[in-house]
N, C-alpha and C. Protein backbone atom coordinates (compact mmCIF):
# COMPACT_ATOMS: atom_id res chain seq x y z
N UNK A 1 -54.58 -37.44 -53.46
CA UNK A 1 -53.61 -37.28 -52.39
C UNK A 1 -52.23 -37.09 -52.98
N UNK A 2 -51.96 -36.04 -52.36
CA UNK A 2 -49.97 -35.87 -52.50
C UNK A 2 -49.11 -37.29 -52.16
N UNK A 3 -48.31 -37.25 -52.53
CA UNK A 3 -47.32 -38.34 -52.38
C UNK A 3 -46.06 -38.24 -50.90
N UNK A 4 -47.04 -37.87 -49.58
CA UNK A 4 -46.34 -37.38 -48.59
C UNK A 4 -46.44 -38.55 -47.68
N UNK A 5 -46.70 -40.37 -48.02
CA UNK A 5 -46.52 -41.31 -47.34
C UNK A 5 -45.59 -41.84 -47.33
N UNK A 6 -45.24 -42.70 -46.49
CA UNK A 6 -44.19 -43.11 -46.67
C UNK A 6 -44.59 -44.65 -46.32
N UNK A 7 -44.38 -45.60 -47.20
CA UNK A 7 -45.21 -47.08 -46.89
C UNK A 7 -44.90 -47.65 -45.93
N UNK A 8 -43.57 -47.95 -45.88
CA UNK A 8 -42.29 -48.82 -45.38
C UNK A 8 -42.28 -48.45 -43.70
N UNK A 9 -42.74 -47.14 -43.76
CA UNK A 9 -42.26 -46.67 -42.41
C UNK A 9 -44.31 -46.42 -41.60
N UNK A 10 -45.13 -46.35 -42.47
CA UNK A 10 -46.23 -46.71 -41.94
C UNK A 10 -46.16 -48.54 -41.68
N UNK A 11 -45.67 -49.54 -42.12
CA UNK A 11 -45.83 -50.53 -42.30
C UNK A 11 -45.28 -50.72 -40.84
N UNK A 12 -43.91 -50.20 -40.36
CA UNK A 12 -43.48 -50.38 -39.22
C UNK A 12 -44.21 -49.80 -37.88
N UNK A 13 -45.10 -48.78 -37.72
CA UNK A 13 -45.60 -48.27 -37.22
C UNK A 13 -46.89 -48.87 -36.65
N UNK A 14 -47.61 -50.11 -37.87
CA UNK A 14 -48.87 -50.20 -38.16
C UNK A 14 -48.57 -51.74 -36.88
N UNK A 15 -47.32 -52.21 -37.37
CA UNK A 15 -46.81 -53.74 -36.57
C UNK A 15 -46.10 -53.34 -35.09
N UNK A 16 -45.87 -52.00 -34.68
CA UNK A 16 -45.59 -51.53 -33.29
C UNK A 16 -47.70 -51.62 -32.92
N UNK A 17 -48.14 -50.84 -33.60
CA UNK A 17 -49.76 -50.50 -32.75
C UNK A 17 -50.08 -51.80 -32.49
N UNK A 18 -50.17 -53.06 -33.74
CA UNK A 18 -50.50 -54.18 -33.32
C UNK A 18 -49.90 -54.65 -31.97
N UNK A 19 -48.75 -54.59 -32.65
CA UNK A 19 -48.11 -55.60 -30.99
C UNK A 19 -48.71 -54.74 -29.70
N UNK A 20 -48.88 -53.10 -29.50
CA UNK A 20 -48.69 -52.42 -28.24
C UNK A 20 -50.58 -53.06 -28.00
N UNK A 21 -51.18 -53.10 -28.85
CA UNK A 21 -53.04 -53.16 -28.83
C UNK A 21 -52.77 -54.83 -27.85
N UNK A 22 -52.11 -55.53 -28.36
CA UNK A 22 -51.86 -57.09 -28.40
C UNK A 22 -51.79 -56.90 -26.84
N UNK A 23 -50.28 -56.75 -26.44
CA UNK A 23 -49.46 -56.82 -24.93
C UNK A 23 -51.10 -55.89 -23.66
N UNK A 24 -51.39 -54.84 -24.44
CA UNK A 24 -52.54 -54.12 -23.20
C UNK A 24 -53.39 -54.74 -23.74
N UNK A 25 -53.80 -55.22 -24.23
CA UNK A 25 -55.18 -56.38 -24.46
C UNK A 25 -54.88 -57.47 -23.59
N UNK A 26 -53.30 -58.43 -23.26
CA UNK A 26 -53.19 -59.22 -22.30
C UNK A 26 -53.50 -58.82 -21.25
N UNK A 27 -52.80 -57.61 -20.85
CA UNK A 27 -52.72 -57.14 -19.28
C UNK A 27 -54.44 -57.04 -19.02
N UNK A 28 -55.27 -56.55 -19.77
CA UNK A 28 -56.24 -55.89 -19.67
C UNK A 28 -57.42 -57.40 -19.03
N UNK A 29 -56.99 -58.37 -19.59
CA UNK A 29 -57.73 -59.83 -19.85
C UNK A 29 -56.71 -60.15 -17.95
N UNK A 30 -55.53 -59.56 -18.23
CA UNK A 30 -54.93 -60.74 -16.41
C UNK A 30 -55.35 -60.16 -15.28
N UNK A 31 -55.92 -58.74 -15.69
CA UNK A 31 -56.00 -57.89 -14.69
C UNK A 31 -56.87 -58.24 -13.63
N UNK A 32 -58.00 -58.88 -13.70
CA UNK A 32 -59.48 -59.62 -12.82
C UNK A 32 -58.22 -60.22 -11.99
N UNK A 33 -57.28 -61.42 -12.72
CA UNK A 33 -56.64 -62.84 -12.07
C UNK A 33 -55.52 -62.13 -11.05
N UNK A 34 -54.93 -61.13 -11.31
CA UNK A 34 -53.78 -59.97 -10.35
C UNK A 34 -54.67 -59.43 -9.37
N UNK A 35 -55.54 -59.08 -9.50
CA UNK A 35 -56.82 -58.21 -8.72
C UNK A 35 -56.99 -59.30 -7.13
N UNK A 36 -56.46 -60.31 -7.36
CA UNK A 36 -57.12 -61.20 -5.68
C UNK A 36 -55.88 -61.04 -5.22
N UNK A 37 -54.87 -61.24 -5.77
CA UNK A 37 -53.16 -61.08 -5.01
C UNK A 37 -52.50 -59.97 -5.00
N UNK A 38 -53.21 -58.85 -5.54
CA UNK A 38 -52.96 -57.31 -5.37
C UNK A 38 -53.93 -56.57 -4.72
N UNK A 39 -53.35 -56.29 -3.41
CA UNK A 39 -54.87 -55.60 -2.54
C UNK A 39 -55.26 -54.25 -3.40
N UNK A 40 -54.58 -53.13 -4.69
CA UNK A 40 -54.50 -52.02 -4.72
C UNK A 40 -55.25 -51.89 -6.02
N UNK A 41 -55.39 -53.49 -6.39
CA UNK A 41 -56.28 -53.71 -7.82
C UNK A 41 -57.64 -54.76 -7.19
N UNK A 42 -58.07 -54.16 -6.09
CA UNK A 42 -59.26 -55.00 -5.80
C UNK A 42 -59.97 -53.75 -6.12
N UNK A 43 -61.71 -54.40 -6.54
CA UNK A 43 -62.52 -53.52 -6.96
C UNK A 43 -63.49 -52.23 -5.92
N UNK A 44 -62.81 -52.26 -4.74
CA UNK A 44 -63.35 -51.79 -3.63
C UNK A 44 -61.85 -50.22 -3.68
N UNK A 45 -60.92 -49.95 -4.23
CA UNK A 45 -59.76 -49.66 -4.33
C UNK A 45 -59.91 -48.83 -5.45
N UNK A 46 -59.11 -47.37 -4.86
CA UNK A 46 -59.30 -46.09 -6.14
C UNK A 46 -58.64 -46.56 -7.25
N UNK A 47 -57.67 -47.59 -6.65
CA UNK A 47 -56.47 -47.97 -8.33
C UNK A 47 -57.49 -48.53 -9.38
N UNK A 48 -58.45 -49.38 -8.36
CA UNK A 48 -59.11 -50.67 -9.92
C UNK A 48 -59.80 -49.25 -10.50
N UNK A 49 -60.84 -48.07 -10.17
CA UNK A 49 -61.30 -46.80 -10.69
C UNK A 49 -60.44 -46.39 -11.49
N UNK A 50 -59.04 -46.07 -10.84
CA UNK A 50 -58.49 -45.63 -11.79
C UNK A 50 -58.38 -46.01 -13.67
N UNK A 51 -58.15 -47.69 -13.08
CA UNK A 51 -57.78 -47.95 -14.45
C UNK A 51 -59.22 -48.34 -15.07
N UNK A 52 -60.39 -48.55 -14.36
CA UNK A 52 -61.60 -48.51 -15.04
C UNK A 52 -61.56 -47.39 -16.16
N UNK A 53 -61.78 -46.19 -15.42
CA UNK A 53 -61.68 -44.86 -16.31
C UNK A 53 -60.33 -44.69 -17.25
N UNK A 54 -59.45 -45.24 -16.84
CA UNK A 54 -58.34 -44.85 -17.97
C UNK A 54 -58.99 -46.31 -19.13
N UNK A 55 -59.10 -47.31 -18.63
CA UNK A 55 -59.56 -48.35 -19.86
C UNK A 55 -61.33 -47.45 -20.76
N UNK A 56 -61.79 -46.81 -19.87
CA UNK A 56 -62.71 -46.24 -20.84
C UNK A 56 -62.41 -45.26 -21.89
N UNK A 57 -61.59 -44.10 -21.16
CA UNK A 57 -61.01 -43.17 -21.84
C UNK A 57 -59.99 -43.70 -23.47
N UNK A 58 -60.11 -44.93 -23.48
CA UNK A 58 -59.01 -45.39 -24.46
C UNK A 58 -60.15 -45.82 -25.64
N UNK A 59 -61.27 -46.61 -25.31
CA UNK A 59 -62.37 -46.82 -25.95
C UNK A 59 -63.10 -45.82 -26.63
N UNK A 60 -62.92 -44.13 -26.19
CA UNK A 60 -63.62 -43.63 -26.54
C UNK A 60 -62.77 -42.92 -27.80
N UNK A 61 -61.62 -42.72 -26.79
CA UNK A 61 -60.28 -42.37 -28.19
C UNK A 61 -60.59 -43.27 -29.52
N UNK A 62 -60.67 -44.45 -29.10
CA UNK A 62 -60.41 -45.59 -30.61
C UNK A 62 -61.57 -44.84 -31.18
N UNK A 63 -62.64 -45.07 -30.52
CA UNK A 63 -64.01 -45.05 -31.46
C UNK A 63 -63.84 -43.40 -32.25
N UNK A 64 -63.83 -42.32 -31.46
CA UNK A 64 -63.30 -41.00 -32.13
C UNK A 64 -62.58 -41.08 -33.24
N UNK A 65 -60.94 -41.59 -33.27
CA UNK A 65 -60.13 -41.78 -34.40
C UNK A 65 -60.71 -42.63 -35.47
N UNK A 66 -61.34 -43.44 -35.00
CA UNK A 66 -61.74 -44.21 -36.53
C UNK A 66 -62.78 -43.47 -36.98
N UNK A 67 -63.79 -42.26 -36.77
CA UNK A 67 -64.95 -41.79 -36.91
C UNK A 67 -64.16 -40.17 -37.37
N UNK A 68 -63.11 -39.81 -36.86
CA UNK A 68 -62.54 -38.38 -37.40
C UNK A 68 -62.02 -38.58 -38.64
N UNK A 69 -61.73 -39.72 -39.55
CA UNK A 69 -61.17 -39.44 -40.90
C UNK A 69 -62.37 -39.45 -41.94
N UNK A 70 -63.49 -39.77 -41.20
CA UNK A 70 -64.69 -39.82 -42.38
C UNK A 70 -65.12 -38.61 -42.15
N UNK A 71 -65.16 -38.04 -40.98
CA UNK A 71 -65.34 -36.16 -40.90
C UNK A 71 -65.05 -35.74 -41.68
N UNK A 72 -63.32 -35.93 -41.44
CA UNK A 72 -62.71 -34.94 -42.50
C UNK A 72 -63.10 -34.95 -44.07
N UNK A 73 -62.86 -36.28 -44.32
CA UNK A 73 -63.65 -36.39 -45.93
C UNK A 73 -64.76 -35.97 -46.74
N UNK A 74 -65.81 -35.80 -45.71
CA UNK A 74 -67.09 -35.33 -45.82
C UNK A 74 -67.50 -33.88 -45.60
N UNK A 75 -66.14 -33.35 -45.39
CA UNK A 75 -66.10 -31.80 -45.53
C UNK A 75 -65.55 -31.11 -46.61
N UNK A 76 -64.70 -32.09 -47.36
CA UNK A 76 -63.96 -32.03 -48.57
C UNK A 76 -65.14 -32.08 -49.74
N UNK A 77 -66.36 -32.82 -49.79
CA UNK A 77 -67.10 -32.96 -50.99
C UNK A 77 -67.60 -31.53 -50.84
């Protein structure tokens, strides 16, 4: 590999993903306990769908990105 990283500034980047994974991992865990005092996040309600499918769509992203850098590598041999 070329020398086109930059540590310092992946390092900052790496402690934003943590924290942003962290904060929507809370919401994601309060969301059931908001769901009885929010009529628009009950499970009968296009919103709770909504964010069903947007919480899947994010699962499938992760699993993709961690599975596209061994692609790439394995096209290189």
């Amino acid at each position: 590999m070329t020398g086109c990283h930059n540590r310092a500034e992946a390092l900052k980047l790496k402690l934003v993903a943590i924290f942003a994974i962290l904060v929507t991992s809370m919401i994601g865990i309060c969301l059931p306990l908001f769901s009885r005092s929010v009529p628009s996040l009950q499970p009968d309600k296009n919103m709770f769908v909504l964010v069903k499918a947007f919480a899947s769509g994010v699962i499938l992203a992760t699993g993709y990105m961690h599975v596209m850098p061994d692609s790439f590598r394995s096209e290189e041999r």
